[in-house]
N, C-alpha and C. Protein backbone atom coordinates (compact mmCIF):
# COMPACT_ATOMS: atom_id res chain seq x y z
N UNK A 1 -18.69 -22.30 -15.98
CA UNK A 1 -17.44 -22.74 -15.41
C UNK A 1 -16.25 -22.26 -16.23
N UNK A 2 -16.50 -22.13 -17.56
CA UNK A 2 -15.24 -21.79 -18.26
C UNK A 2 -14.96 -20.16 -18.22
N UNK A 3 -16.04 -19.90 -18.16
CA UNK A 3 -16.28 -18.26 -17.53
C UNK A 3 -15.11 -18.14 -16.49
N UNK A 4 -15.67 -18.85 -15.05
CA UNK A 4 -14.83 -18.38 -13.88
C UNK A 4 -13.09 -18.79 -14.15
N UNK A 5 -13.00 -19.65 -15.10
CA UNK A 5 -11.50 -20.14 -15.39
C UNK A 5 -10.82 -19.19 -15.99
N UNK A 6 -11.75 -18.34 -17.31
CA UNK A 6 -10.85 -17.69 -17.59
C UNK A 6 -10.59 -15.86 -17.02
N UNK A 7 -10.98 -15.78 -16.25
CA UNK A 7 -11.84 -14.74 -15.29
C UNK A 7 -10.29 -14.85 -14.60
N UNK A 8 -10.25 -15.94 -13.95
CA UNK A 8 -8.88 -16.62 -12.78
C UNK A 8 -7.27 -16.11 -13.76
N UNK A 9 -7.77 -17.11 -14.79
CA UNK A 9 -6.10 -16.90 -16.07
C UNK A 9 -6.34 -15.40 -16.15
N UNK A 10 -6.99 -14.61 -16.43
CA UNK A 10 -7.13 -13.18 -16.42
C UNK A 10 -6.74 -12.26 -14.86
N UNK A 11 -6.74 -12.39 -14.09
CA UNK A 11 -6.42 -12.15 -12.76
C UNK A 11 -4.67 -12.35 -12.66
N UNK A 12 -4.66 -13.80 -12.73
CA UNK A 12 -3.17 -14.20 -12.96
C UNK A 12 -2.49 -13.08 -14.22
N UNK A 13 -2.73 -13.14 -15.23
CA UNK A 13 -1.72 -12.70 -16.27
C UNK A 13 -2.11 -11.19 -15.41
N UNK A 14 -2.86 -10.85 -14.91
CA UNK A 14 -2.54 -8.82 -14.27
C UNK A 14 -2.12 -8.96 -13.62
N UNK A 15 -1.90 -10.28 -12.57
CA UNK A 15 -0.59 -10.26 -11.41
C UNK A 15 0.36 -10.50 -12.17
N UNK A 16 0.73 -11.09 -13.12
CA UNK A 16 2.34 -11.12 -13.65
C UNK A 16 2.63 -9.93 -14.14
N UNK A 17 1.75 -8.60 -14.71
CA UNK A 17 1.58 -7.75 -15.21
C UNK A 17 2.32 -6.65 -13.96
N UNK A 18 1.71 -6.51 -13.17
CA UNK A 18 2.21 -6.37 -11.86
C UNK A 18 3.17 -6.44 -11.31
N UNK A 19 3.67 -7.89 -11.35
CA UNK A 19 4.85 -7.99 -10.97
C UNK A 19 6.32 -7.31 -11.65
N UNK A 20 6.27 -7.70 -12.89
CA UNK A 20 7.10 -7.24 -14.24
C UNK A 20 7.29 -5.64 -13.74
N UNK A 21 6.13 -5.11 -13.94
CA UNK A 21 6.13 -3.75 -13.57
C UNK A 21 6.80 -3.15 -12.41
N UNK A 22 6.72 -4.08 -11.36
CA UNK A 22 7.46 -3.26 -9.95
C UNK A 22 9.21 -4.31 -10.35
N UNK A 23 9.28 -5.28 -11.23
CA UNK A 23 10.70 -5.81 -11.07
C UNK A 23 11.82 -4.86 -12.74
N UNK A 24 10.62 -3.60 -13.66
CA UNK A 24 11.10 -2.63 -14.39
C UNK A 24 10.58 -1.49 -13.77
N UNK A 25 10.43 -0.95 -12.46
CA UNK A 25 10.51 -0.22 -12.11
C UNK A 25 9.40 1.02 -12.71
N UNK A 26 8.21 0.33 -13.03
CA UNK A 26 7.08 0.36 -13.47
C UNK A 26 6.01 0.84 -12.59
N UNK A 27 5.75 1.01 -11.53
CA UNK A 27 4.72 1.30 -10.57
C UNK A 27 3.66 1.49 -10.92
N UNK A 28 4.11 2.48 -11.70
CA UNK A 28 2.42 3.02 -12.43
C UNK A 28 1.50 1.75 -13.21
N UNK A 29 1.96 0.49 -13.22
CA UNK A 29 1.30 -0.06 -13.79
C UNK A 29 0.65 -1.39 -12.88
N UNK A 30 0.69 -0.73 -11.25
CA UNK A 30 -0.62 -1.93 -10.76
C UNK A 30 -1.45 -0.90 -10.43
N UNK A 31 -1.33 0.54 -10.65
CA UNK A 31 -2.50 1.35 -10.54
C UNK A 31 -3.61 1.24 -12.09
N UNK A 32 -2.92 0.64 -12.74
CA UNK A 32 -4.06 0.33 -13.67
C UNK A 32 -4.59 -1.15 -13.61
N UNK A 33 -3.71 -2.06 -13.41
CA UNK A 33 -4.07 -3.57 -13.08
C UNK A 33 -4.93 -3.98 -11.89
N UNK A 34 -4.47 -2.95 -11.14
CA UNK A 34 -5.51 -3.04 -9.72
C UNK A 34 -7.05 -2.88 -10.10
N UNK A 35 -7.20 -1.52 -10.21
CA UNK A 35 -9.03 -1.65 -10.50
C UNK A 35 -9.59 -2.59 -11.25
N UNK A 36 -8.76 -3.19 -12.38
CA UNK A 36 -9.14 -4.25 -13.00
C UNK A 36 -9.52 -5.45 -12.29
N UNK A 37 -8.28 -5.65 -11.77
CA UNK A 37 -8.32 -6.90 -11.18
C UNK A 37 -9.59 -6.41 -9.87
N UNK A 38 -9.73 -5.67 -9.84
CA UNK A 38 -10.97 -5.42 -8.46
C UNK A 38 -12.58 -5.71 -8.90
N UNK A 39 -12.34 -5.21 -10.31
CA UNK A 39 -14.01 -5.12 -10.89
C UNK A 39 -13.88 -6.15 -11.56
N UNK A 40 -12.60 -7.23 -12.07
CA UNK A 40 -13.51 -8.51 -12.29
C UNK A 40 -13.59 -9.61 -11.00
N UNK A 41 -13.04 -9.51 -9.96
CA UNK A 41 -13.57 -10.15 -8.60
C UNK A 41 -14.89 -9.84 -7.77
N UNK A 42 -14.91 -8.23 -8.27
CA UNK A 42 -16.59 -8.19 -7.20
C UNK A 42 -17.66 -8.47 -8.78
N UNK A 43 -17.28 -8.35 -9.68
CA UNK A 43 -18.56 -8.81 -10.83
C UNK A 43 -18.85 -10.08 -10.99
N UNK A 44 -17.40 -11.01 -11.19
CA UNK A 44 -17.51 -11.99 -11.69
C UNK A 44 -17.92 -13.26 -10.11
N UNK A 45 -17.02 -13.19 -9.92
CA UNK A 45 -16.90 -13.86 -8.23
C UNK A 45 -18.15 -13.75 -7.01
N UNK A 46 -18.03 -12.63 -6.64
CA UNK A 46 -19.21 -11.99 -5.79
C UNK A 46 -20.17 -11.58 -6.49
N UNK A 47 -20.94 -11.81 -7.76
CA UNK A 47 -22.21 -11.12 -8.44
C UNK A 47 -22.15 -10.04 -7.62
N UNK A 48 -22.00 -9.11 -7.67
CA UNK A 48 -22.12 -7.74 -6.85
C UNK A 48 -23.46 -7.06 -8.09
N UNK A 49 -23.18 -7.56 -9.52
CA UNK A 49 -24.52 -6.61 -10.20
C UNK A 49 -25.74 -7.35 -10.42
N UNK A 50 -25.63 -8.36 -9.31
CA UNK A 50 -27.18 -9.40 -9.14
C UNK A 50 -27.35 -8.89 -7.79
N UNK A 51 -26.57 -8.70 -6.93
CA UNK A 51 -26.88 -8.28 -5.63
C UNK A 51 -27.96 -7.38 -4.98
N UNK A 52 -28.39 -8.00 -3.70
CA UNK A 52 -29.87 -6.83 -3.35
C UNK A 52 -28.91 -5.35 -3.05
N UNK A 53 -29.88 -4.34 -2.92
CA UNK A 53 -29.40 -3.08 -2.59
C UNK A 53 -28.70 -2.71 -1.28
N UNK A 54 -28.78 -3.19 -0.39
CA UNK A 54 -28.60 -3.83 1.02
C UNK A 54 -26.86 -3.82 0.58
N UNK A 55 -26.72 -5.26 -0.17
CA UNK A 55 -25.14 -5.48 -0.19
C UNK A 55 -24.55 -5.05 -1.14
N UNK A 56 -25.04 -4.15 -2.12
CA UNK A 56 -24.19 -3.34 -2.82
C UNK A 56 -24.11 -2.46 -1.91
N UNK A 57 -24.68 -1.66 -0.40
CA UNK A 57 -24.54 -0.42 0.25
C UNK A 57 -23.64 -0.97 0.52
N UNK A 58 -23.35 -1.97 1.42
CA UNK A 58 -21.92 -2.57 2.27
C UNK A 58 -20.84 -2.49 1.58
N UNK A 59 -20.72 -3.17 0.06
CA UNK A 59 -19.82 -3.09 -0.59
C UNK A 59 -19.25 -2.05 -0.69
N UNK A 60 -19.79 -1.14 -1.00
CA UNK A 60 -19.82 0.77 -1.53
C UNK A 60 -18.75 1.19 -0.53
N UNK A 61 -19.76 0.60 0.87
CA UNK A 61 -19.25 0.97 1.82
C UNK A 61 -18.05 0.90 2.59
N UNK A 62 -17.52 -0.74 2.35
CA UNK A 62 -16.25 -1.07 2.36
C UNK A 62 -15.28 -0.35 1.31
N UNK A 63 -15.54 -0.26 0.69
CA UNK A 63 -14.37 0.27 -0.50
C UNK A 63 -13.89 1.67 -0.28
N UNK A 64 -15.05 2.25 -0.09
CA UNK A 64 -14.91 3.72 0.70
C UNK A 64 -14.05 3.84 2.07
N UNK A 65 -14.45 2.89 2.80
CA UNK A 65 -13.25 2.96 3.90
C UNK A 65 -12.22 2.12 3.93
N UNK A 66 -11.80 1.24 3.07
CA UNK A 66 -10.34 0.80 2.73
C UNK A 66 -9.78 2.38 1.95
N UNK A 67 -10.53 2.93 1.25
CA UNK A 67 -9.98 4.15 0.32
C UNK A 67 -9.45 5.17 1.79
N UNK A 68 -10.42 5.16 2.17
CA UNK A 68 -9.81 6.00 3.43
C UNK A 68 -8.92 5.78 4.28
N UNK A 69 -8.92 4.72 4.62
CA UNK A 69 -7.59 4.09 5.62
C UNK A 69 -6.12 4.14 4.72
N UNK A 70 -6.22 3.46 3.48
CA UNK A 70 -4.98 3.49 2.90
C UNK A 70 -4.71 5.00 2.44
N UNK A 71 -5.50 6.01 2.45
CA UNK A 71 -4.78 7.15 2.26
C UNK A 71 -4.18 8.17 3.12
N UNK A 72 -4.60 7.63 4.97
CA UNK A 72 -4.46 8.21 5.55
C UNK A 72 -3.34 7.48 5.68
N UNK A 73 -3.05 6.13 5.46
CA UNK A 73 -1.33 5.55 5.83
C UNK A 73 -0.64 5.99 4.90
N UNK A 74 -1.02 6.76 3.43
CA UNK A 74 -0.09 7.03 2.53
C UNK A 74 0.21 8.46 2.99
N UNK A 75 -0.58 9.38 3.54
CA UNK A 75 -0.18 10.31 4.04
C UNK A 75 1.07 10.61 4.51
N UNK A 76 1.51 9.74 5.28
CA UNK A 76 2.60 9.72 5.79
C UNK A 76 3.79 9.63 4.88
N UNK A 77 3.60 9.13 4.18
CA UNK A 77 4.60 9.01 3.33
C UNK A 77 4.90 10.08 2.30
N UNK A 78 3.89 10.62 1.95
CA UNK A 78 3.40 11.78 1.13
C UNK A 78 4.26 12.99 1.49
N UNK A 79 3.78 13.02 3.25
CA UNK A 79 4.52 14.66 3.83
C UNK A 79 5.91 14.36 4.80
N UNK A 80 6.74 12.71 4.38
CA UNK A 80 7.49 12.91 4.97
C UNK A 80 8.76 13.91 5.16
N UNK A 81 9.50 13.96 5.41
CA UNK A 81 11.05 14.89 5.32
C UNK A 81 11.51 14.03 6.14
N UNK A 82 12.84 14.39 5.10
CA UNK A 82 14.39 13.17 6.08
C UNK A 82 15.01 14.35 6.59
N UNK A 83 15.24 14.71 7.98
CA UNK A 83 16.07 15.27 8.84
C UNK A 83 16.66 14.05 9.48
N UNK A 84 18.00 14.91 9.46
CA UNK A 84 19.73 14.19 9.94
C UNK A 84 19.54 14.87 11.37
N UNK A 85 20.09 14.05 12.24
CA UNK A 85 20.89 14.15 13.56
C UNK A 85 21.97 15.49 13.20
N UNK A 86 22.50 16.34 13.97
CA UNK A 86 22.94 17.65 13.93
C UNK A 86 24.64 16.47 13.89
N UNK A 87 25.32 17.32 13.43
CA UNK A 87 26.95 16.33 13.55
C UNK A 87 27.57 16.62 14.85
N UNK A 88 28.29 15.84 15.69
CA UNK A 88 29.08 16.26 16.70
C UNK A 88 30.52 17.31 16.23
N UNK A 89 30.69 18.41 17.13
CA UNK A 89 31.51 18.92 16.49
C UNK A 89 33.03 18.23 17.25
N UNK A 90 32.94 17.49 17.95
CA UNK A 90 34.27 16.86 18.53
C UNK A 90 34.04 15.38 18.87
N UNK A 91 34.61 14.15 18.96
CA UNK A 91 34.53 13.54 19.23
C UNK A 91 34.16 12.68 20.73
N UNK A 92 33.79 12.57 21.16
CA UNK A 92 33.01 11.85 22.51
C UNK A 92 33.70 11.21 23.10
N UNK A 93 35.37 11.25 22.92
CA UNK A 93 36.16 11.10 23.87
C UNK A 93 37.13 12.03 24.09
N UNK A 94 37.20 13.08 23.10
CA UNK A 94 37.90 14.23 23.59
C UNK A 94 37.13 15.01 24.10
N UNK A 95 35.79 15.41 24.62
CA UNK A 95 34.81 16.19 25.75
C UNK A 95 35.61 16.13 26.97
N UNK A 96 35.75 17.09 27.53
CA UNK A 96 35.71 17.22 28.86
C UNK A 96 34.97 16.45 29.95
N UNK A 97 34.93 15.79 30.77
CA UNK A 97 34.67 14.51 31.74
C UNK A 97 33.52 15.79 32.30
N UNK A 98 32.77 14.92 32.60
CA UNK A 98 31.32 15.82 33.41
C UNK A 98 31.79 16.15 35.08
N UNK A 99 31.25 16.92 35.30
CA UNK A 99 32.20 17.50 36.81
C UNK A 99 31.65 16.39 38.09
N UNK A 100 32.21 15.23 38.06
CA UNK A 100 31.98 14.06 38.87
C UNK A 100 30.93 13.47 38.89
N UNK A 101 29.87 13.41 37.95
CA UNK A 101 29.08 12.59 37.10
C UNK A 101 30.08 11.33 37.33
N UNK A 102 29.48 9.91 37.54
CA UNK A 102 29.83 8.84 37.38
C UNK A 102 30.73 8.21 37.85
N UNK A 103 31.77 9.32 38.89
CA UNK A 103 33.18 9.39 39.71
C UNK A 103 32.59 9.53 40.86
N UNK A 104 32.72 8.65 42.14
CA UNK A 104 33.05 8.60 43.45
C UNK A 104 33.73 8.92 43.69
């Protein structure tokens, strides 16, 4: 029991770790807090290294396709480009009136 308590206070202090980091502009530092915090939840929490072979495949298996999904949503972000709207070269009330467009 004192195991899983301090397992928990350990989880917590890498989320404050975490946090700190994205509120100093830190990022790089829940890419190290993360796996941590991942391999003491499936070790400690889920026995994943008592587990039959069966549910370590699933596990494997999940992780592999969260890895895949979140990289195909980071993709996007990866190859974005910011293109602007072209500028008007005159204002949209000095145009010329459309040739009885909208006039009875």
């Amino acid at each position: 029991m004192i195991r899983l308590g301090l397992v928990w206070i350990g989880l917590l202090l890498l989320l404050g770790l975490e946090v700190l980091g994205a509120a100093w502009g830190a990022g790089w530092l829940a890419w190290i807090a993360a796996p941590v915090m991942i391999a003491l939840v499936a070790t400690v929490f889920m026995h994943a290294t008592r587990a039959s072979a069966l549910s370590r495949i699933f596990a494997i298996t999940g992780l592999f396709w969260v890895t895949i999904l979140l990289g195909l949503g980071g993709v996007d972000y990866v190859f974005r480009t910011e293109e602007h709207a072209p500028e008007l070269t005159q204002p949209y009330a000095a145009r010329p009136a459309a040739q009885g467009i909208g006039r009875e």
